[in-house]
N, C-alpha and C. Protein backbone atom coordinates (compact mmCIF):
# COMPACT_ATOMS: atom_id res chain seq x y z
N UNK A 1 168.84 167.52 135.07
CA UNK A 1 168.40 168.02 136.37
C UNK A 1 167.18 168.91 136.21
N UNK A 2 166.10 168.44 136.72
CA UNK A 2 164.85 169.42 137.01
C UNK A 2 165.32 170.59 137.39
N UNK A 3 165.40 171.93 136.69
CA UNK A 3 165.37 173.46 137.39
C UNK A 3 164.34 173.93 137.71
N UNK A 4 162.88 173.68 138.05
CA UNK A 4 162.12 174.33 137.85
C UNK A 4 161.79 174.60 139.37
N UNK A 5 161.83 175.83 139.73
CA UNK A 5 161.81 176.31 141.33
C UNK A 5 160.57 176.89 141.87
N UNK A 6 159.78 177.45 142.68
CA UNK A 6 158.19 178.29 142.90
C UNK A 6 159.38 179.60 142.94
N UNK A 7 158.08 180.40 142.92
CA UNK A 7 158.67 182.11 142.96
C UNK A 7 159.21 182.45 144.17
N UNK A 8 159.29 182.07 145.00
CA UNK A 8 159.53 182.35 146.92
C UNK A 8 160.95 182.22 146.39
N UNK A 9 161.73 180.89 146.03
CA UNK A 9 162.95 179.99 146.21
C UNK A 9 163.48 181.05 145.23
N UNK A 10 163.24 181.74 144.50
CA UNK A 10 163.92 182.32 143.35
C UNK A 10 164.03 183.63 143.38
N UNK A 11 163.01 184.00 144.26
CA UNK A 11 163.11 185.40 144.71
C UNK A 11 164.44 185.51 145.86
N UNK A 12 164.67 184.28 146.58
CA UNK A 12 165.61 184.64 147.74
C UNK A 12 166.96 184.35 147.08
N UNK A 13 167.38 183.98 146.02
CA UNK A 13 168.67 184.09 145.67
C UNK A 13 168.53 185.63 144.74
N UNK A 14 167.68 186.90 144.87
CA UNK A 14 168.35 187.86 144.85
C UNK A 14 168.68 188.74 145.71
N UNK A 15 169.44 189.26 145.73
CA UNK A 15 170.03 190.07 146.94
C UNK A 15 169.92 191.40 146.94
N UNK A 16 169.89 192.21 147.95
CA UNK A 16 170.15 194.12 147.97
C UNK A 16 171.65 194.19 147.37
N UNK A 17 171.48 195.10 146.62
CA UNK A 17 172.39 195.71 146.17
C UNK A 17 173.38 194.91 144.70
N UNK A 18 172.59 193.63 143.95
CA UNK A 18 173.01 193.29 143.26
C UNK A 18 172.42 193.96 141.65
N UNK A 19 173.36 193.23 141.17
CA UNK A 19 173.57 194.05 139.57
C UNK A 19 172.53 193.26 138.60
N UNK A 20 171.38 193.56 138.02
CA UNK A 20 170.41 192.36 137.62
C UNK A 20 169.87 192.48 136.12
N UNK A 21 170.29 191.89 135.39
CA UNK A 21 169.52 192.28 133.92
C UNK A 21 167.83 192.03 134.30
N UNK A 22 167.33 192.49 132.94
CA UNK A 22 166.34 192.15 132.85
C UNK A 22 165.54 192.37 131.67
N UNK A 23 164.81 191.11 130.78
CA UNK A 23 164.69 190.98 129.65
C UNK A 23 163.54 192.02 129.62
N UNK A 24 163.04 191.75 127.71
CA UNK A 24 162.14 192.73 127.56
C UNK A 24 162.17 194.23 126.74
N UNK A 25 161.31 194.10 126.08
CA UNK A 25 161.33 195.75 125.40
C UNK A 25 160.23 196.70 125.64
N UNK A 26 159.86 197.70 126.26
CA UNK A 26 158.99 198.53 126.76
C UNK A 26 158.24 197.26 127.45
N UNK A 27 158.19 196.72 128.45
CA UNK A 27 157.62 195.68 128.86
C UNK A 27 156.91 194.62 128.43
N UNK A 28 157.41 194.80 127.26
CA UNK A 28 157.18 193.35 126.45
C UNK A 28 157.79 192.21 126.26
N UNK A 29 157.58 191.06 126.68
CA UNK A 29 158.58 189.81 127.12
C UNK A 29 159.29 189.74 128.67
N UNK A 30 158.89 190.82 129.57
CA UNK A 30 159.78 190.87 130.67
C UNK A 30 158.66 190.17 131.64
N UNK A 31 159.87 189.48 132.82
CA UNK A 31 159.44 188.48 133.39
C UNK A 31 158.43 189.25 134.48
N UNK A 32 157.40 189.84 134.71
CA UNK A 32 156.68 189.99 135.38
C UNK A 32 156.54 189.76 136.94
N UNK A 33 156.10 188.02 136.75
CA UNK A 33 155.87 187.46 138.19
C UNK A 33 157.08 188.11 139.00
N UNK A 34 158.64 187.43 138.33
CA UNK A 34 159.60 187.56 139.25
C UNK A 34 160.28 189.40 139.34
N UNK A 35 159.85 190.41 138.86
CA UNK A 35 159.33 191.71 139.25
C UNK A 35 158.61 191.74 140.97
N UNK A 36 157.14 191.03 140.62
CA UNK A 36 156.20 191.44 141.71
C UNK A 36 156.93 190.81 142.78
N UNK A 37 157.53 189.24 142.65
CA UNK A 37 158.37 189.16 143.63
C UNK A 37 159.31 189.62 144.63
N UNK A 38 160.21 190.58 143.53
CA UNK A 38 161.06 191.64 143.91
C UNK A 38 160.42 192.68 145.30
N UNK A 39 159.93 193.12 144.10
CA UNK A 39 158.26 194.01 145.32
C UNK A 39 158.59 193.50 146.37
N UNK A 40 157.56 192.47 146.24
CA UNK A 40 156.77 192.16 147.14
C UNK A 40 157.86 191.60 148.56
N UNK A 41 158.90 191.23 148.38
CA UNK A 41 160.12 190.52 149.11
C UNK A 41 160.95 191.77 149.94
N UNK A 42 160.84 193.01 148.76
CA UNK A 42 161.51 193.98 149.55
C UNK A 42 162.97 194.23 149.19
N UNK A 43 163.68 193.90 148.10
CA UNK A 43 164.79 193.77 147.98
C UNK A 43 165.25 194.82 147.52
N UNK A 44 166.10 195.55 147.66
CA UNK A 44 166.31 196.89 147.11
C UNK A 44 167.54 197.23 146.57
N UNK A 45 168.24 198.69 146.64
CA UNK A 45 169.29 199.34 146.25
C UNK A 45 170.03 198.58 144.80
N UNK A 46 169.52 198.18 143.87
CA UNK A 46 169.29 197.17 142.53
C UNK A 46 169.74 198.25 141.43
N UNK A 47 171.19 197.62 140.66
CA UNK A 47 171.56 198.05 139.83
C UNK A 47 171.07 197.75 138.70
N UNK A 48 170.44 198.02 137.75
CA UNK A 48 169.44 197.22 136.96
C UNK A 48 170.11 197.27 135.39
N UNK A 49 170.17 196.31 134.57
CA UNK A 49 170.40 196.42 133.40
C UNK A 49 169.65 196.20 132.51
N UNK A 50 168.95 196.80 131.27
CA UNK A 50 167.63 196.67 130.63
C UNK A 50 167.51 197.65 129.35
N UNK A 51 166.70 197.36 128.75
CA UNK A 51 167.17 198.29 127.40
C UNK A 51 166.37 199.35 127.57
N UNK A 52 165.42 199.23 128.75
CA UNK A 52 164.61 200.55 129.09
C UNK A 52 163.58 200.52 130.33
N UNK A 53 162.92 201.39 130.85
CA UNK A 53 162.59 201.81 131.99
C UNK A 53 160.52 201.54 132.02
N UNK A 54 160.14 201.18 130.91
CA UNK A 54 158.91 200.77 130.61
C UNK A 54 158.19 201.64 131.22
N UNK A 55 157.18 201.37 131.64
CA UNK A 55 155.94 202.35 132.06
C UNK A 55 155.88 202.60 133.98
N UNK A 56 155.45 203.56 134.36
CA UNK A 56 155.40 203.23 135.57
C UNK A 56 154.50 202.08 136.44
N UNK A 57 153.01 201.55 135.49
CA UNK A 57 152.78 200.21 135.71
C UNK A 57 152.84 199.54 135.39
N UNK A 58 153.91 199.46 134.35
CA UNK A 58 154.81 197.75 133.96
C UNK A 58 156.11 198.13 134.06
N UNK A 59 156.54 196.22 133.53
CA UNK A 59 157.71 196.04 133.79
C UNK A 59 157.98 196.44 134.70
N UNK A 60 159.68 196.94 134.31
CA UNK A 60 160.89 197.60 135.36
C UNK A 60 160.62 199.03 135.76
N UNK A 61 159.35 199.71 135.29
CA UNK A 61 158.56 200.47 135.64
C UNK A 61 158.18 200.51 136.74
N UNK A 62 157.72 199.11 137.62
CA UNK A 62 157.16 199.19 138.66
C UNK A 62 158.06 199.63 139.60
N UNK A 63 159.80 198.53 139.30
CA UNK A 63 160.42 198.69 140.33
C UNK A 63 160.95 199.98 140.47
N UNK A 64 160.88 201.11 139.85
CA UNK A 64 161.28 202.40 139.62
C UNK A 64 160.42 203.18 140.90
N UNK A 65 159.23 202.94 140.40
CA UNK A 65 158.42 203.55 140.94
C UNK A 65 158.38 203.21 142.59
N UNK A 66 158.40 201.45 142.78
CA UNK A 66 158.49 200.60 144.35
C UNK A 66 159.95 201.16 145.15
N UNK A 67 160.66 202.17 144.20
CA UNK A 67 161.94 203.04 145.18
C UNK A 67 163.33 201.23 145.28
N UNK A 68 163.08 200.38 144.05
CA UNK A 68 163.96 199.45 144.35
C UNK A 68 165.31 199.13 143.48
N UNK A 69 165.30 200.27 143.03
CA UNK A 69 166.75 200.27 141.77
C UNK A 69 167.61 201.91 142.88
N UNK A 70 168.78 201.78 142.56
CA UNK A 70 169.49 202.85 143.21
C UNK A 70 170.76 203.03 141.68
N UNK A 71 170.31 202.50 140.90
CA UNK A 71 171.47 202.61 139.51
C UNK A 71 170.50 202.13 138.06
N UNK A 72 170.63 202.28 137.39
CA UNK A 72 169.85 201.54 136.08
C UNK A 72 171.00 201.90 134.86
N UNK A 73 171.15 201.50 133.82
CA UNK A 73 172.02 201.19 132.72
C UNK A 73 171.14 200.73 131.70
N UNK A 74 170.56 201.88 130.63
CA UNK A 74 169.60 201.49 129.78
C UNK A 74 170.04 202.64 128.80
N UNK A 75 169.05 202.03 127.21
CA UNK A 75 169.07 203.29 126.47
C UNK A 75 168.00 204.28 126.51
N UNK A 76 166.72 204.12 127.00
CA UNK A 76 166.50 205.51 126.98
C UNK A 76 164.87 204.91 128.21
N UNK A 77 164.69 206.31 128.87
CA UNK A 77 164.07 205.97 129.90
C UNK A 77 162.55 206.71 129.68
N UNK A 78 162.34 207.21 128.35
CA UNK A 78 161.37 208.64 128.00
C UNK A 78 160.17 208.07 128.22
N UNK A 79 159.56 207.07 128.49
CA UNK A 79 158.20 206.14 128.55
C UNK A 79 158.16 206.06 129.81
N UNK A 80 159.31 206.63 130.31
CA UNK A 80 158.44 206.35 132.27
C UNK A 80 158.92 207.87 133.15
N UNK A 81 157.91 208.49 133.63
CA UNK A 81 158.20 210.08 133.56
C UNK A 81 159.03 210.09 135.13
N UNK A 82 158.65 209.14 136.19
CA UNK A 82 159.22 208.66 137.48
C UNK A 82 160.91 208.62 137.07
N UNK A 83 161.10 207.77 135.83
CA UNK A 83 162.77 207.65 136.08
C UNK A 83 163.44 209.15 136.09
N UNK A 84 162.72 209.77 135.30
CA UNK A 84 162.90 211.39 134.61
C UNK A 84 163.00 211.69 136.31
N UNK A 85 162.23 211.99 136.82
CA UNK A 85 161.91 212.66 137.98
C UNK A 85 163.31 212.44 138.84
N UNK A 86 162.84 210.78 139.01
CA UNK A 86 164.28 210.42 140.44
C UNK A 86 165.57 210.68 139.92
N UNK A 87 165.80 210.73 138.68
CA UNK A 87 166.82 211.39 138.36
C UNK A 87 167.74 212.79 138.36
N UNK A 88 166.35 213.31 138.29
CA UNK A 88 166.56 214.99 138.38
C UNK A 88 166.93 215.36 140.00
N UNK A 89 165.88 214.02 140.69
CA UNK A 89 166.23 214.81 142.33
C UNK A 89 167.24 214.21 142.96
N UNK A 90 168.44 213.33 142.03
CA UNK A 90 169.05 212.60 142.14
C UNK A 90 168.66 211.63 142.99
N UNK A 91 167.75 210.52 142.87
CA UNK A 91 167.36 209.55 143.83
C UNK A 91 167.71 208.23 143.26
N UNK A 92 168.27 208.51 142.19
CA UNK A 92 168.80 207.55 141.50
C UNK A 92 169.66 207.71 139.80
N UNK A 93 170.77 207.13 139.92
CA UNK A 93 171.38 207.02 139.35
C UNK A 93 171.17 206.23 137.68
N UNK A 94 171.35 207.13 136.60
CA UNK A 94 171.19 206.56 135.16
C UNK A 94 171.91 206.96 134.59
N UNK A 95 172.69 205.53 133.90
CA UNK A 95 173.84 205.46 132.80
C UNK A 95 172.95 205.44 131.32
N UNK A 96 173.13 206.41 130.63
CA UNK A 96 172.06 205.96 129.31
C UNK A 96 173.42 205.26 128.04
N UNK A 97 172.98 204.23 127.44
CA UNK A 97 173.87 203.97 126.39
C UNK A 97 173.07 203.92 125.34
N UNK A 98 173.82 203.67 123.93
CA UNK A 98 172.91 203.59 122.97
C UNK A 98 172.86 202.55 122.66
N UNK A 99 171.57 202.00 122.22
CA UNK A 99 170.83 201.15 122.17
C UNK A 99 171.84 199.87 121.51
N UNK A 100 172.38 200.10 120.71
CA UNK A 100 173.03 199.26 119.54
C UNK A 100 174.10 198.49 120.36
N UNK A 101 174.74 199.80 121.15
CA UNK A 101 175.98 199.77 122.11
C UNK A 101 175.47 198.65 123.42
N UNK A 102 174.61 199.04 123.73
CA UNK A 102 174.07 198.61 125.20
C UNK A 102 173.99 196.47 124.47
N UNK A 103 173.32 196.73 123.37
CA UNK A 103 172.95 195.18 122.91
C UNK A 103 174.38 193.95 122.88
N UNK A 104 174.99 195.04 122.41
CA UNK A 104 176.46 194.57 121.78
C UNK A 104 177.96 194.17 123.14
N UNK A 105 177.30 194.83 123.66
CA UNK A 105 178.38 194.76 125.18
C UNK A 105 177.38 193.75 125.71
N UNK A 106 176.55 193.58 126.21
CA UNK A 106 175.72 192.09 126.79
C UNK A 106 175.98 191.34 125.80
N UNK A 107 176.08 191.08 124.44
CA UNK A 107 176.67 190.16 123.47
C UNK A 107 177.83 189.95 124.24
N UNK A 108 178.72 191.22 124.07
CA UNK A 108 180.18 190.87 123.96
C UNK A 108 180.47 189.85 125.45
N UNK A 109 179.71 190.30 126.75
CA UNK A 109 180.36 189.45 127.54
C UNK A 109 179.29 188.03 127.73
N UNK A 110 178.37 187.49 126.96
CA UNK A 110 178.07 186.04 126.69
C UNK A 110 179.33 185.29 126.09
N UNK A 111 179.93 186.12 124.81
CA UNK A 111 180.62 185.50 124.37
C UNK A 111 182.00 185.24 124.60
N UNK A 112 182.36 186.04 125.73
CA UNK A 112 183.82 185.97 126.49
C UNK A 112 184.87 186.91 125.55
N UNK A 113 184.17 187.88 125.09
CA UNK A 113 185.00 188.98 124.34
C UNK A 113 185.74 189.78 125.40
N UNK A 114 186.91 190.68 124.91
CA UNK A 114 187.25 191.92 126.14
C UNK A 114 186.55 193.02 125.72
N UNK A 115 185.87 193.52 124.77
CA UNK A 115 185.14 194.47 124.20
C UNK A 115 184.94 194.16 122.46
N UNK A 116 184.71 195.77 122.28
CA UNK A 116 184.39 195.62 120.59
C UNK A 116 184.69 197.16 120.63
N UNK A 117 184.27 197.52 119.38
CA UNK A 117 185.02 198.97 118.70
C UNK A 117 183.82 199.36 117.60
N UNK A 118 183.49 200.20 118.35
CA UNK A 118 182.27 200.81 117.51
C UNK A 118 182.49 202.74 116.92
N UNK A 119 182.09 203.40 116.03
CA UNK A 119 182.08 204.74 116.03
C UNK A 119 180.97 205.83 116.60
N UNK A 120 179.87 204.59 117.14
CA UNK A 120 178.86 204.80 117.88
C UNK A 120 179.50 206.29 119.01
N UNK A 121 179.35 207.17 119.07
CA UNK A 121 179.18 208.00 120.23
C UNK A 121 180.60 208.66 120.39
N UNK A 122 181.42 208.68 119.07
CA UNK A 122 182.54 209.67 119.18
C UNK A 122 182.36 211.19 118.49
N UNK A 123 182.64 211.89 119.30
CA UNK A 123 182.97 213.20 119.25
C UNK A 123 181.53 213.79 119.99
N UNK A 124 180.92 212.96 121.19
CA UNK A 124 180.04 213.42 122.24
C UNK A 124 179.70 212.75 123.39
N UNK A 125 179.62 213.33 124.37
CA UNK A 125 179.92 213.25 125.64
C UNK A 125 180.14 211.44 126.01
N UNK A 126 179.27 210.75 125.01
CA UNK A 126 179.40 209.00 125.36
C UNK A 126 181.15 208.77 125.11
N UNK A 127 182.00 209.18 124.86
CA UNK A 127 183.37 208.95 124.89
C UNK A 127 183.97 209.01 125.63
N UNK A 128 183.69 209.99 126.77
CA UNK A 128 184.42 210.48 127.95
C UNK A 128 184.81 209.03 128.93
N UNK A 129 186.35 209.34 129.07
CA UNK A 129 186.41 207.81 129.86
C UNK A 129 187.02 206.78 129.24
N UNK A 130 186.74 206.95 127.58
CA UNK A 130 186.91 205.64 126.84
C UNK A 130 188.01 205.45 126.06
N UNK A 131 188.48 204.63 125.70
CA UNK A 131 190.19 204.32 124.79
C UNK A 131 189.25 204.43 123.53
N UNK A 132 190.28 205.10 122.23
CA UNK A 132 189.54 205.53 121.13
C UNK A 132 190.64 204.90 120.43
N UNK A 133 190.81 204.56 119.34
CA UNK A 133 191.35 203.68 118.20
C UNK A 133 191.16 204.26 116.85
N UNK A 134 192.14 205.02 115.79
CA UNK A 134 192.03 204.98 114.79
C UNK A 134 192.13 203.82 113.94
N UNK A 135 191.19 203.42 112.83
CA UNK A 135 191.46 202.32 111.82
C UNK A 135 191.26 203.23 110.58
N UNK A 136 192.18 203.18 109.56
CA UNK A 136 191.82 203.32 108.12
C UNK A 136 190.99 204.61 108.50
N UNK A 137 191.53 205.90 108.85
CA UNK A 137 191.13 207.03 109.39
C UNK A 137 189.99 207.59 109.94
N UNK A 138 189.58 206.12 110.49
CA UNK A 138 188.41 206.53 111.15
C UNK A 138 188.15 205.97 112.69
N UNK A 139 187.49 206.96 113.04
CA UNK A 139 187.62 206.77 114.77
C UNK A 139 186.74 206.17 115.38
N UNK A 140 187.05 205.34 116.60
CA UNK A 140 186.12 204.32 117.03
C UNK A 140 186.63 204.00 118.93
N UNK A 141 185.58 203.80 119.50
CA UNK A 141 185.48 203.91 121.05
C UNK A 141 185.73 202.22 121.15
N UNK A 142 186.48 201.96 121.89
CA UNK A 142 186.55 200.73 122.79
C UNK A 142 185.34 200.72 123.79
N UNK A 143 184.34 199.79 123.35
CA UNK A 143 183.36 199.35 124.48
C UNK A 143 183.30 198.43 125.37
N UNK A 144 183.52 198.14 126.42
CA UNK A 144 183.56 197.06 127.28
C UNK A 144 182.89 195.99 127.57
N UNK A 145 183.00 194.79 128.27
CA UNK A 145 181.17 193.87 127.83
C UNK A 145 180.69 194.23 129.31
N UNK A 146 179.56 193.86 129.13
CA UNK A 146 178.80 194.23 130.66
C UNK A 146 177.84 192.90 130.94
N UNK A 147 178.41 192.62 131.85
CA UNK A 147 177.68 191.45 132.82
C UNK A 147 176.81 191.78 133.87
N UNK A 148 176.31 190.88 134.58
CA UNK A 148 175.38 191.11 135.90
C UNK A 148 176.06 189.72 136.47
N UNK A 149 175.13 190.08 138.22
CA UNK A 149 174.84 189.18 139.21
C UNK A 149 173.91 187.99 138.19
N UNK A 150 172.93 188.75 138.15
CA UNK A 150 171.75 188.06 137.95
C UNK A 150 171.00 188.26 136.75
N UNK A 151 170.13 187.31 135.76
CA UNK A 151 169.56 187.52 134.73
C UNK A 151 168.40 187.10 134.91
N UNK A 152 167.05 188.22 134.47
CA UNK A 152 165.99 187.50 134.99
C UNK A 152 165.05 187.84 133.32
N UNK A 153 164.59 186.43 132.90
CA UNK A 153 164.53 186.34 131.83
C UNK A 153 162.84 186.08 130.94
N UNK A 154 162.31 185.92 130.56
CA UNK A 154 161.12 185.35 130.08
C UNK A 154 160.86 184.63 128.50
N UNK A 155 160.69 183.41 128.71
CA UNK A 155 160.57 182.51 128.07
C UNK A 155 158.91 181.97 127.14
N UNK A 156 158.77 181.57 126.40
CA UNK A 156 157.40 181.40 125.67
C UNK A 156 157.09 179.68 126.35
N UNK A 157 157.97 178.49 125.88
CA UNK A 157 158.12 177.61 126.31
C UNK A 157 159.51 176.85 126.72
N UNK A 158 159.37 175.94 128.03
CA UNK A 158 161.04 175.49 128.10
C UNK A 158 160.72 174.05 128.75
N UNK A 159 161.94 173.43 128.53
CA UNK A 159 161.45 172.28 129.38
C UNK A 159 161.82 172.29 130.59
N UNK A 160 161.91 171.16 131.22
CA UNK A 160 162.26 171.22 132.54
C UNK A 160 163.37 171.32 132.84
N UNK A 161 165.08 171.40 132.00
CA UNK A 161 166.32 171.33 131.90
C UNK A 161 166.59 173.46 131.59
N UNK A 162 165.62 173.66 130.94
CA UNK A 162 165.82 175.37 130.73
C UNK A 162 165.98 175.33 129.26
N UNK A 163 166.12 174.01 128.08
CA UNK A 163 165.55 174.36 126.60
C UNK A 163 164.96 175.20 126.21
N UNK A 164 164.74 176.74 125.96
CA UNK A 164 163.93 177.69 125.50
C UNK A 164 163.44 177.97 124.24
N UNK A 165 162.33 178.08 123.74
CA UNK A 165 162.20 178.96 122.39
C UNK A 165 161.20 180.20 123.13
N UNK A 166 160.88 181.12 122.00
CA UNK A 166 160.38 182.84 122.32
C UNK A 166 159.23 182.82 121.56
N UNK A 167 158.37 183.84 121.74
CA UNK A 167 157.29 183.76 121.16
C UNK A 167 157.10 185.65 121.24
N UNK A 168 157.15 185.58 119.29
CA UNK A 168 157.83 186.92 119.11
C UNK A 168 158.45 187.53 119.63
N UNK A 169 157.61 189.07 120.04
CA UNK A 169 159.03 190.00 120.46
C UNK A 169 159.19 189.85 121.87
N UNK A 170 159.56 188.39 122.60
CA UNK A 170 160.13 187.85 123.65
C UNK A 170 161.72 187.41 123.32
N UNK A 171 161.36 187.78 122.04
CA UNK A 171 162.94 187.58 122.01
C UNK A 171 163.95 188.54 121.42
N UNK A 172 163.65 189.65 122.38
CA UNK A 172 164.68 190.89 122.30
C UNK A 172 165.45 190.64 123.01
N UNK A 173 165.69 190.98 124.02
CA UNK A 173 167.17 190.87 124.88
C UNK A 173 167.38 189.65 125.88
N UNK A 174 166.14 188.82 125.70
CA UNK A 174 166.29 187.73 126.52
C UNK A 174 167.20 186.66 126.09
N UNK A 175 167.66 186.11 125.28
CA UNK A 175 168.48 185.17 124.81
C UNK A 175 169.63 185.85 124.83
N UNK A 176 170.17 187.36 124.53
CA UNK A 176 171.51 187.39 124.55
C UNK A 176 172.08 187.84 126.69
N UNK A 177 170.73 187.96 127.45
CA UNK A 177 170.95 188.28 128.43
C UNK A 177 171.22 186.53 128.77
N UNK A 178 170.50 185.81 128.75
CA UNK A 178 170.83 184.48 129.09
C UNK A 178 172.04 183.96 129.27
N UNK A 179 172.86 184.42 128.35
CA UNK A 179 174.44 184.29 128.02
C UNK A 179 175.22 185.13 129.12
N UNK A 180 174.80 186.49 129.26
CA UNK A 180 175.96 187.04 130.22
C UNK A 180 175.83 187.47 131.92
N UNK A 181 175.30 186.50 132.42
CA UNK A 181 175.07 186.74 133.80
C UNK A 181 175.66 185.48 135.01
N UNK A 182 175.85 185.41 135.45
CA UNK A 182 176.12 184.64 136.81
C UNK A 182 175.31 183.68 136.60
N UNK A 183 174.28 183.66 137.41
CA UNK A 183 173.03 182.86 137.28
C UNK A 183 171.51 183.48 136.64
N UNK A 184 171.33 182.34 136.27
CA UNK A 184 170.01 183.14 135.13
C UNK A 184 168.35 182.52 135.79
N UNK A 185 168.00 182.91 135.87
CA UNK A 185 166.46 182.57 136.58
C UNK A 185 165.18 182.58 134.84
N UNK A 186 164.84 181.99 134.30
CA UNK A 186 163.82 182.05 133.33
C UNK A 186 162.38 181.60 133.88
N UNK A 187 161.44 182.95 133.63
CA UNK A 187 160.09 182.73 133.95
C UNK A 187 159.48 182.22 132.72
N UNK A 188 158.74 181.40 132.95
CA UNK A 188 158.50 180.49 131.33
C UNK A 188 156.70 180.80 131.60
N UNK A 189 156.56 180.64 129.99
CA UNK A 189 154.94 180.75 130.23
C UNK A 189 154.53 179.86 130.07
N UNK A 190 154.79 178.47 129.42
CA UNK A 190 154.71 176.78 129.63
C UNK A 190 155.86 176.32 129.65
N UNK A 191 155.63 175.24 130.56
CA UNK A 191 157.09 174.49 131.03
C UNK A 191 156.60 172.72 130.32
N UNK A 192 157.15 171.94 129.83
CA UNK A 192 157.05 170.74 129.18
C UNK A 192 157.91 170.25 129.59
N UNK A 193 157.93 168.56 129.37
CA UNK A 193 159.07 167.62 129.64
C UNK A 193 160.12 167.60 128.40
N UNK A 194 161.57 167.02 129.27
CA UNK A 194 162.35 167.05 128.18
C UNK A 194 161.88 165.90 126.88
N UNK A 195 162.68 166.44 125.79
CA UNK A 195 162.02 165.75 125.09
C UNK A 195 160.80 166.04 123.76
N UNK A 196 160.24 167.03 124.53
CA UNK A 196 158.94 167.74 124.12
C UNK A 196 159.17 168.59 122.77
N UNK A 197 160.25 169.51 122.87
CA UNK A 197 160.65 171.03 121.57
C UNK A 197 161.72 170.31 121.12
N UNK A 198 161.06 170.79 119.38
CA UNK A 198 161.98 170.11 118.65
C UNK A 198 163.14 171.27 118.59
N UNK A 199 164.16 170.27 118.61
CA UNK A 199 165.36 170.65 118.63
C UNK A 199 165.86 172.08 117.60
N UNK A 200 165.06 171.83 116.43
CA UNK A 200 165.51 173.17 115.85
C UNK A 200 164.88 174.71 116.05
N UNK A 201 164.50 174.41 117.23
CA UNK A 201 163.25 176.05 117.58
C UNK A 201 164.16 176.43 118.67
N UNK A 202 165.15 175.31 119.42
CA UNK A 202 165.13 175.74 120.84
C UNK A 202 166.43 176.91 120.47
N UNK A 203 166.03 178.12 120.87
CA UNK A 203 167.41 179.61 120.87
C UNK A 203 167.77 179.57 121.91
N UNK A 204 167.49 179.50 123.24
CA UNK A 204 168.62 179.60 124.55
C UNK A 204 168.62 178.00 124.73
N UNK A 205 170.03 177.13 125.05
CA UNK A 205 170.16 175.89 125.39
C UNK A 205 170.10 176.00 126.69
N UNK A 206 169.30 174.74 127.49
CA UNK A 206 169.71 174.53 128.89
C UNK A 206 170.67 174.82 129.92
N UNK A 207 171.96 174.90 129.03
CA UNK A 207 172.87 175.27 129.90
C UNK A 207 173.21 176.67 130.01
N UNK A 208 172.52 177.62 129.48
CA UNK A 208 172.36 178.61 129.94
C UNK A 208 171.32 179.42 131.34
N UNK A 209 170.68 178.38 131.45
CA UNK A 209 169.61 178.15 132.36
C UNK A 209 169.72 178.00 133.85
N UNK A 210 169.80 178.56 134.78
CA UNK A 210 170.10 178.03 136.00
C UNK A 210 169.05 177.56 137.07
N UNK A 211 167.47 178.28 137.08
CA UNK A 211 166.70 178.03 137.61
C UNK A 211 165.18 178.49 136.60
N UNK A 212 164.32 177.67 136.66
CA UNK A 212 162.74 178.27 135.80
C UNK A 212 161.70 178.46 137.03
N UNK A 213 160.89 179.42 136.71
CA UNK A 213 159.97 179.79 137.52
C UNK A 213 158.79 179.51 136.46
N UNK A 214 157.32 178.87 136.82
CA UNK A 214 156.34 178.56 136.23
C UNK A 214 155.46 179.81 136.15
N UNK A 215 154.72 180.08 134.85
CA UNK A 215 153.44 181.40 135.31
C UNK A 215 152.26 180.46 135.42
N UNK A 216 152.35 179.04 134.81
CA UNK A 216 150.39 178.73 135.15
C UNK A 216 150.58 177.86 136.63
């Protein structure tokens, strides 16, 4: 099945108030177009999941700044001074995890885990809340997996089915976000026929794929 949708059609299956990954490391590899979309559409009160808050004119930066997240769930936000701010005047809500933690729980729910058990963040404030487990006398937090509504992803090349490979560091959190979301939207920077990528490059399979958005 052809997935490949324009940005309008892909922008309207997101909604106010849904829960939305989004690939990328300091705005590197993150899907851009379908960002400005966001914008530009108006969609708001956006729980956002992401490994960070990028700049105030990139990335998930922008939407910080466009007043369109009301929650975010990242490890650290210090590259964008706006999240700092809306935070302080409480205008928005931030869960910080650590980085390792944050990767490993979007693992855990691609792979249909109930959590994992890390020593990550015992004996400070990241415990509060959490079931703790001694093994072989040492202590360790039950982490939960964390899913979304929505995954919005960026791709190097894909075909028209959602076959992906990455092109370098595009492939930080985009392939394991691919795995744990509802429906996954991939903005590709060339789209080819099936057929085209050889089989041993492709890291996200099609069927992780639910809709592609074109950038040329």
């Amino acid at each position: 099945m052809d997935k490949v949708i324009n940005l309008e059609k892909a922008i309207s299956l997101i909604k106010n108030g849904m829960t939305v990954m989004i690939g990328g490391f300091l705005g590197n590899g993150t899907p851009e177009l379908l960002i400005d979309g966001i914008i530009e559409r108006g969609v708001k009160d956006l729980t956002i999941i992401a490994n960070d808050t990028a700049f105030p004119d990139k990335g998930i930066g922008r939407l910080i700044v466009n007043r369109r997240v009301k929650k975010v769930i990242t490890s650290h936000i210090g590259t964008n001074p706006e999240t700092g701010r809306q935070m302080t005047a409480k205008e928005i809500e931030v869960e910080l995890v650590p980085q390792g933690t944050l990767v490993e729980r979007i693992r855990a729910k691609g792979a249909g885990l109930g959590g994992f058990l890390t020593p990550t963040g015992v004996g400070t404030i990241v415990e509060e809340g959490k079931e703790k487990f001694k093994i072989d006398n040492k202590e360790y937090l039950l982490e939960k997996p964390l899913g979304a509504d929505v995954a919005l992803i960026r791709g190097y090349k894909t075909d028209r089915i959602g076959n992906t490979v990455y092109y370098k560091s595009m492939r930080n959190f985009n392939p394991i976000m691919a795995m744990a979301a509802d429906l996954v939207i991939l903005e590709a920077d060339h789209i080819v026929e099936v057929g085209e990528l050889d089989p041993d490059i492709i890291v996200t399979p099609g069927i992780f794929v639910d809709y592609i958005v074109g950038r040329g």
